[in-house]
N, C-alpha and C. Protein backbone atom coordinates (compact mmCIF):
# COMPACT_ATOMS: atom_id res chain seq x y z
N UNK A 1 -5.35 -20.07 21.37
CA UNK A 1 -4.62 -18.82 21.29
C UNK A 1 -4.62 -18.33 19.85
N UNK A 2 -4.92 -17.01 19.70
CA UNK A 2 -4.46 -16.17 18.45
C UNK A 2 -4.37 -15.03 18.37
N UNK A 3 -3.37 -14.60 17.23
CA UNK A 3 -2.63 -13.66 17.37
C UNK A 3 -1.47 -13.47 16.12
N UNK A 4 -1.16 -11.99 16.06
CA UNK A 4 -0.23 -12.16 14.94
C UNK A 4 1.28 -12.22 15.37
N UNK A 5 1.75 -13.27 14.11
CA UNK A 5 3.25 -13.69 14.51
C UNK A 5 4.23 -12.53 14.59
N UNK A 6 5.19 -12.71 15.78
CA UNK A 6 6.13 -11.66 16.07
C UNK A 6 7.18 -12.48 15.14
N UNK A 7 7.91 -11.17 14.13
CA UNK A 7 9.11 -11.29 13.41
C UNK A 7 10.03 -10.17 14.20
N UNK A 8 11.37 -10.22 13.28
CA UNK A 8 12.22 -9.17 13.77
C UNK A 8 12.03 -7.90 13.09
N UNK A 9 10.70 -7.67 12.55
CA UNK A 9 10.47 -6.19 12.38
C UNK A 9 9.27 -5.31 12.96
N UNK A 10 8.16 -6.38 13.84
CA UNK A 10 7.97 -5.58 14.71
C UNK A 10 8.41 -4.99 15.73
N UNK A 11 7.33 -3.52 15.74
CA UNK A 11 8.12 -2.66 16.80
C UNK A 11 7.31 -2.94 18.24
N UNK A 12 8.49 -2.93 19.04
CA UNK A 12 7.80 -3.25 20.43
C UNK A 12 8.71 -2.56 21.86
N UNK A 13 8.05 -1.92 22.47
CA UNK A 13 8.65 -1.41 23.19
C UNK A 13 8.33 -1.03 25.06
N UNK A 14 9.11 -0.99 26.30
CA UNK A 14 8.50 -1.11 26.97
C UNK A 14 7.94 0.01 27.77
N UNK A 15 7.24 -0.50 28.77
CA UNK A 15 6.11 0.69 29.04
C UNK A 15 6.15 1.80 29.27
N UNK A 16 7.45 1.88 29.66
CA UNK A 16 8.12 3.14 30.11
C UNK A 16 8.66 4.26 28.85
N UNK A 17 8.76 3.17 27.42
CA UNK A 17 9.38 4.12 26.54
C UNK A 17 10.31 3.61 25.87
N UNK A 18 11.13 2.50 26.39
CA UNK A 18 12.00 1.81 26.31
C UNK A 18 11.72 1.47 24.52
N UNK A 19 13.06 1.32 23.90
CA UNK A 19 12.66 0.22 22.50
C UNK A 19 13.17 -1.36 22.67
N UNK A 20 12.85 -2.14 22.58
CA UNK A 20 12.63 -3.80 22.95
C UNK A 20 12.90 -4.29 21.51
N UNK A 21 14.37 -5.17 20.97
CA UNK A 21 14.69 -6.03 19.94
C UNK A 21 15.38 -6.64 20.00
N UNK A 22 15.24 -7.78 19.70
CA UNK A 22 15.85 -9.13 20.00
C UNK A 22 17.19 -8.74 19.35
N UNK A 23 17.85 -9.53 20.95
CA UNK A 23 19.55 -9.20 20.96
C UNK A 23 20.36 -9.47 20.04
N UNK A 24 19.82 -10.68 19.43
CA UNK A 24 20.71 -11.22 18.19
C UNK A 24 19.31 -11.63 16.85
N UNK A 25 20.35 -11.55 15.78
CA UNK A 25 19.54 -11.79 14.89
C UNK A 25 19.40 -13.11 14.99
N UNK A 26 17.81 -13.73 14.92
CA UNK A 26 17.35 -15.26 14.82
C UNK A 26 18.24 -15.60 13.18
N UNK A 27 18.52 -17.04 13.16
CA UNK A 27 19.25 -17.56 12.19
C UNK A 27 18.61 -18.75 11.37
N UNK A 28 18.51 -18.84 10.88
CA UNK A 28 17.94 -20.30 9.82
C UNK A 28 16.16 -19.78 10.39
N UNK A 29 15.61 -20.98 10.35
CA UNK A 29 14.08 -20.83 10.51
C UNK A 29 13.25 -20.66 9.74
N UNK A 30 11.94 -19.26 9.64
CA UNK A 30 11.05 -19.32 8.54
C UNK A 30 11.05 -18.03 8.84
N UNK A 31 11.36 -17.43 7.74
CA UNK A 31 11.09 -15.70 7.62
C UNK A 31 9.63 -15.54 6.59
N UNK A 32 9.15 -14.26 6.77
CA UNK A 32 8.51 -13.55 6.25
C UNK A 32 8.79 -12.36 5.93
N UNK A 33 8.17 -12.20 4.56
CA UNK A 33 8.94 -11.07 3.67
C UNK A 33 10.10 -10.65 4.41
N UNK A 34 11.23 -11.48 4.23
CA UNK A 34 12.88 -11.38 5.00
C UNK A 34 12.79 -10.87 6.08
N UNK A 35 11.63 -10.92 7.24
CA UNK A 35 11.85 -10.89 8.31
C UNK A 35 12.26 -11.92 9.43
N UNK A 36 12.88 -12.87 9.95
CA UNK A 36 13.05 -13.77 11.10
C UNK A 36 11.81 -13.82 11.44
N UNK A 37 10.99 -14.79 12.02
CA UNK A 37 10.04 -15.51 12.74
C UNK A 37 10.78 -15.21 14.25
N UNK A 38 10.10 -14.87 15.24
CA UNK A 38 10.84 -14.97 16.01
C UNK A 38 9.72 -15.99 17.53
N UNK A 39 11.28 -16.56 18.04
CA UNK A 39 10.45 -17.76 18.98
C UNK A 39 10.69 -17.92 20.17
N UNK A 40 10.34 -18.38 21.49
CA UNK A 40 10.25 -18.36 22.75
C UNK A 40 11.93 -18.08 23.06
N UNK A 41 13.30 -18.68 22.32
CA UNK A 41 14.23 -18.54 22.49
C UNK A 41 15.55 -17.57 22.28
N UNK A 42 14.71 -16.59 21.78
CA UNK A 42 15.06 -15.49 21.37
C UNK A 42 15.32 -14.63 22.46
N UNK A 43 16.40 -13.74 22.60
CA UNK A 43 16.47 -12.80 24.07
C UNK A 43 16.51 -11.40 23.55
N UNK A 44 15.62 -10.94 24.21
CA UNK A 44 15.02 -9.66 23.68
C UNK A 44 16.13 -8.41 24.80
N UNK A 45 16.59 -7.32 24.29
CA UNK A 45 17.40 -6.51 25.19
C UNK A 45 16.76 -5.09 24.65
N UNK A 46 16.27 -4.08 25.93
CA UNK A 46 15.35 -2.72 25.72
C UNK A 46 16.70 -2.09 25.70
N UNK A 47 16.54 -0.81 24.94
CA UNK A 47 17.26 0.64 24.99
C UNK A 47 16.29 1.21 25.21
N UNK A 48 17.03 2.27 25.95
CA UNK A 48 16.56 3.31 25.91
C UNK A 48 15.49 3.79 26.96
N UNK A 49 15.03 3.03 27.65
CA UNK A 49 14.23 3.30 28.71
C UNK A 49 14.12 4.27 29.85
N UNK A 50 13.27 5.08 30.08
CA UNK A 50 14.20 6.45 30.85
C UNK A 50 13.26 5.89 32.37
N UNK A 51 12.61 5.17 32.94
CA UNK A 51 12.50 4.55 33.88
C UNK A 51 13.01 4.98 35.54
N UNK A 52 12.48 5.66 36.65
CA UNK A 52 13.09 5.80 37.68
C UNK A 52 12.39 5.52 38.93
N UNK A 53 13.08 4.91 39.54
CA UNK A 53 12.39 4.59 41.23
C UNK A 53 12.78 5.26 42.20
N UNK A 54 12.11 5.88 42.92
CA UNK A 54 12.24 6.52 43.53
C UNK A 54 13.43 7.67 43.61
N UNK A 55 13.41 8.16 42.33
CA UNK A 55 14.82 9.68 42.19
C UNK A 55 16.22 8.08 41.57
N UNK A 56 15.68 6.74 41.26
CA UNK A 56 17.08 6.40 40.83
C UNK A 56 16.42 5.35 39.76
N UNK A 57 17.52 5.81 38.59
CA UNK A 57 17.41 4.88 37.69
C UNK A 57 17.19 3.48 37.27
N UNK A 58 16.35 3.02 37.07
CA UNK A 58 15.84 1.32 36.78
C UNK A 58 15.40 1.04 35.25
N UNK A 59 16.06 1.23 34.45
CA UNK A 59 15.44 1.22 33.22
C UNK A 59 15.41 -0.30 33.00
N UNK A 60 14.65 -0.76 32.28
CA UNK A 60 14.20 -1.92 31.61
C UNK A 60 15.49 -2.37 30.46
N UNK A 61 15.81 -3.51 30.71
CA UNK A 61 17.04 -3.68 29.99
C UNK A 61 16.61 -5.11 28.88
N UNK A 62 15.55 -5.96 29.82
CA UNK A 62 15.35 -7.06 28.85
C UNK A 62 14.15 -7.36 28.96
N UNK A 63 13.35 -8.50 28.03
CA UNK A 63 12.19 -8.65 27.82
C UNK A 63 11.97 -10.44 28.29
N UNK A 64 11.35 -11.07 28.84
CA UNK A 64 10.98 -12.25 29.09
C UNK A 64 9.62 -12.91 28.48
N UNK A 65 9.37 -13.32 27.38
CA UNK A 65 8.63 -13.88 26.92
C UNK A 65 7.66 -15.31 27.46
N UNK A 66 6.95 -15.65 27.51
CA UNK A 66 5.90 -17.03 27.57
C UNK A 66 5.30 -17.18 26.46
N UNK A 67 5.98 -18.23 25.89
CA UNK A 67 5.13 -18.74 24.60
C UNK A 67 3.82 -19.33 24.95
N UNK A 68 2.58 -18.74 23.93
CA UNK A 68 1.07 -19.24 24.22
C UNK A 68 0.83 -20.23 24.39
N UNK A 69 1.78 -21.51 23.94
CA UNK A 69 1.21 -23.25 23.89
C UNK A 69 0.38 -23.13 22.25
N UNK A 70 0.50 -22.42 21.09
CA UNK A 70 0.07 -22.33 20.26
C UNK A 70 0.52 -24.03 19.28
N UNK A 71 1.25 -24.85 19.45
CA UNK A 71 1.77 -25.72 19.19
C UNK A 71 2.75 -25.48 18.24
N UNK A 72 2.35 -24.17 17.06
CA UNK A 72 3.46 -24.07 16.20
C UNK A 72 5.01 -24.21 16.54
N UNK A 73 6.13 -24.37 16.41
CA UNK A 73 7.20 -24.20 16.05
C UNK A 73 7.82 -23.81 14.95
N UNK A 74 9.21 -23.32 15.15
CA UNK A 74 10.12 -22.76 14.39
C UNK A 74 11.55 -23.77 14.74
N UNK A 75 11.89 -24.36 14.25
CA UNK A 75 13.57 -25.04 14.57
C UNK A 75 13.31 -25.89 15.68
N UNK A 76 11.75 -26.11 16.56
CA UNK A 76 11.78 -26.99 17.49
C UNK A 76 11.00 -26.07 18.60
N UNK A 77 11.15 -24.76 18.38
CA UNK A 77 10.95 -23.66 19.14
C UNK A 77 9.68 -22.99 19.07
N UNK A 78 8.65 -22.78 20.37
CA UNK A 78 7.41 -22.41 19.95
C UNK A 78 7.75 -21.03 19.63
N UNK A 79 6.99 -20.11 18.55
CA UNK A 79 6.19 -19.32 18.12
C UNK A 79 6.14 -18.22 19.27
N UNK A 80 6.52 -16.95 18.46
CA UNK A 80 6.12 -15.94 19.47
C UNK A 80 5.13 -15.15 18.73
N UNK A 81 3.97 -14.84 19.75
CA UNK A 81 2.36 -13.91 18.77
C UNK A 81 2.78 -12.81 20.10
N UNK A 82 2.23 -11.84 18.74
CA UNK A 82 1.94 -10.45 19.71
C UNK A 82 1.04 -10.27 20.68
N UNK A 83 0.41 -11.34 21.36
CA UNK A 83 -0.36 -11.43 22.30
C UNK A 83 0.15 -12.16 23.30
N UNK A 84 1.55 -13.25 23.06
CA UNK A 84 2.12 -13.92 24.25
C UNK A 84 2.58 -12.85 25.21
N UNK A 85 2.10 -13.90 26.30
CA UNK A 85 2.70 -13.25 27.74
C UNK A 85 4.46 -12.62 27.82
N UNK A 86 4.25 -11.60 28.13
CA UNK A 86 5.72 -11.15 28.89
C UNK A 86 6.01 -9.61 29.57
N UNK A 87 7.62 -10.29 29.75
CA UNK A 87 7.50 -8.73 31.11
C UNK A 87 9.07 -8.15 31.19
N UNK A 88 8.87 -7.25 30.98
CA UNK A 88 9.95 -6.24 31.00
C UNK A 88 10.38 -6.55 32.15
N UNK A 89 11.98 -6.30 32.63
CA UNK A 89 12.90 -6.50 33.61
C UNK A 89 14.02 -5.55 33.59
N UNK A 90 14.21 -4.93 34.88
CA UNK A 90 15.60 -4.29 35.06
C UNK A 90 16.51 -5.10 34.95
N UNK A 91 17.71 -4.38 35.16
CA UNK A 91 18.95 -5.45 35.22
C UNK A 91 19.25 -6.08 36.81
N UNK A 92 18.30 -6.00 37.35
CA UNK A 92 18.09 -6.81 39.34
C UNK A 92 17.29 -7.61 38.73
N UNK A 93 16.53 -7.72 37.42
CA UNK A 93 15.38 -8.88 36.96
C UNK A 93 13.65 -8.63 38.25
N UNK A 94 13.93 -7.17 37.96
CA UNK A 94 12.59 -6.68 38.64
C UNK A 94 11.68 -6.62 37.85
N UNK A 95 10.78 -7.01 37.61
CA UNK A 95 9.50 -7.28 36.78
C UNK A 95 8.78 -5.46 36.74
N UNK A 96 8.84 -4.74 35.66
CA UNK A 96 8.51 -3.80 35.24
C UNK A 96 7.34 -3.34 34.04
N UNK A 97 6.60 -4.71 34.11
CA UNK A 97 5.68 -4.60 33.22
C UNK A 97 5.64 -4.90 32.02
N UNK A 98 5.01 -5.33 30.76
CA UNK A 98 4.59 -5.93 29.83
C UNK A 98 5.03 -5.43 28.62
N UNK A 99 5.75 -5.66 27.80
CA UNK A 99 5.19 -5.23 26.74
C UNK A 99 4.70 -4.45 25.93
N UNK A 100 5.15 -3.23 25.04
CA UNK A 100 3.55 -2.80 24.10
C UNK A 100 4.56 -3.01 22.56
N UNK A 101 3.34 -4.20 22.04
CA UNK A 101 3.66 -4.42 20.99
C UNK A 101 3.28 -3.61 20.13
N UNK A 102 3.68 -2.19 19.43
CA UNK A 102 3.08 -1.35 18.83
C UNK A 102 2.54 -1.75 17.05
N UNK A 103 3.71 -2.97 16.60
CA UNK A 103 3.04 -3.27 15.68
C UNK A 103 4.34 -4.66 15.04
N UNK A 104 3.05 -5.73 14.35
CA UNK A 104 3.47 -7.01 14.62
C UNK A 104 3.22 -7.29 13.34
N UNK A 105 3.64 -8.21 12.53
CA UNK A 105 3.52 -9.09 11.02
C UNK A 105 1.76 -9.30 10.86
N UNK A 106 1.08 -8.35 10.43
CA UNK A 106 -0.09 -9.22 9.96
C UNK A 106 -0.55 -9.76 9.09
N UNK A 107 0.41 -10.20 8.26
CA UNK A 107 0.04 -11.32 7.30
C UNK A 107 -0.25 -12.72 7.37
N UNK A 108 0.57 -12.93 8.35
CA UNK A 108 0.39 -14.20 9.21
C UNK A 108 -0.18 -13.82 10.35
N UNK A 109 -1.43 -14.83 10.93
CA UNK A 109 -2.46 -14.66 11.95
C UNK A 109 -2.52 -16.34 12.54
N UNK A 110 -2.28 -16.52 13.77
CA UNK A 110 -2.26 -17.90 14.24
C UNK A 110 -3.01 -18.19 14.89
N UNK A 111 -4.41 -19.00 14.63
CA UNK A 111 -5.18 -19.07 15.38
C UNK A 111 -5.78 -20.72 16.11
């Protein structure tokens, strides 16, 4: 797997429009240029999503990550790259699609 490391200053948002950032700020760990590293344990919560099914509202509220198996860790915790698997969810935890990482730490590249 490779890919560049997700901190708490990329922007990422879901498909619908939504903006996607981790709910709480990550704490201790390994930052870059004072950004948080951010890792499989992190819970990501969308605003803003204007999202509708059929004439009724479903906006995307959280993000579910799969860490790559990259082996890295952070605090014990694998590594999140802007290429790991994940999927946007309503608040029923209806799977609404992926992700768009519009832009991720590339200074660090994990390959």
């Amino acid at each position: 797997m490779s890919g560049s490391l997700l901190d708490t200053s990329a922007v990422i948002g879901c498909p619908h429009g939504g903006r996607a950032a981790p709910a709480t700020t990550p704490t201790g760990g390994l930052r870059i240029a004072g950004a948080a590293v951010v890792t499989a344990t992190a819970a990501y919560a969308v605003t803003g999503c204007p999202h509708i099914v059929d004439g009724v509202p479903s906006p995307c509220v959280s993000v579910r990550w799969t860490p790559d198996g990259s082996g890295i860790t952070v605090d014990g915790a694998p590594v999140l790259l802007a290429t790991s698997a994940a999927q946007c969810l309503s608040a029923a935890l209806v799977p609404q699609g992926p992700p768009v990482v519009q832009a991720a730490q590339r200074k660090v590249t994990v390959r």
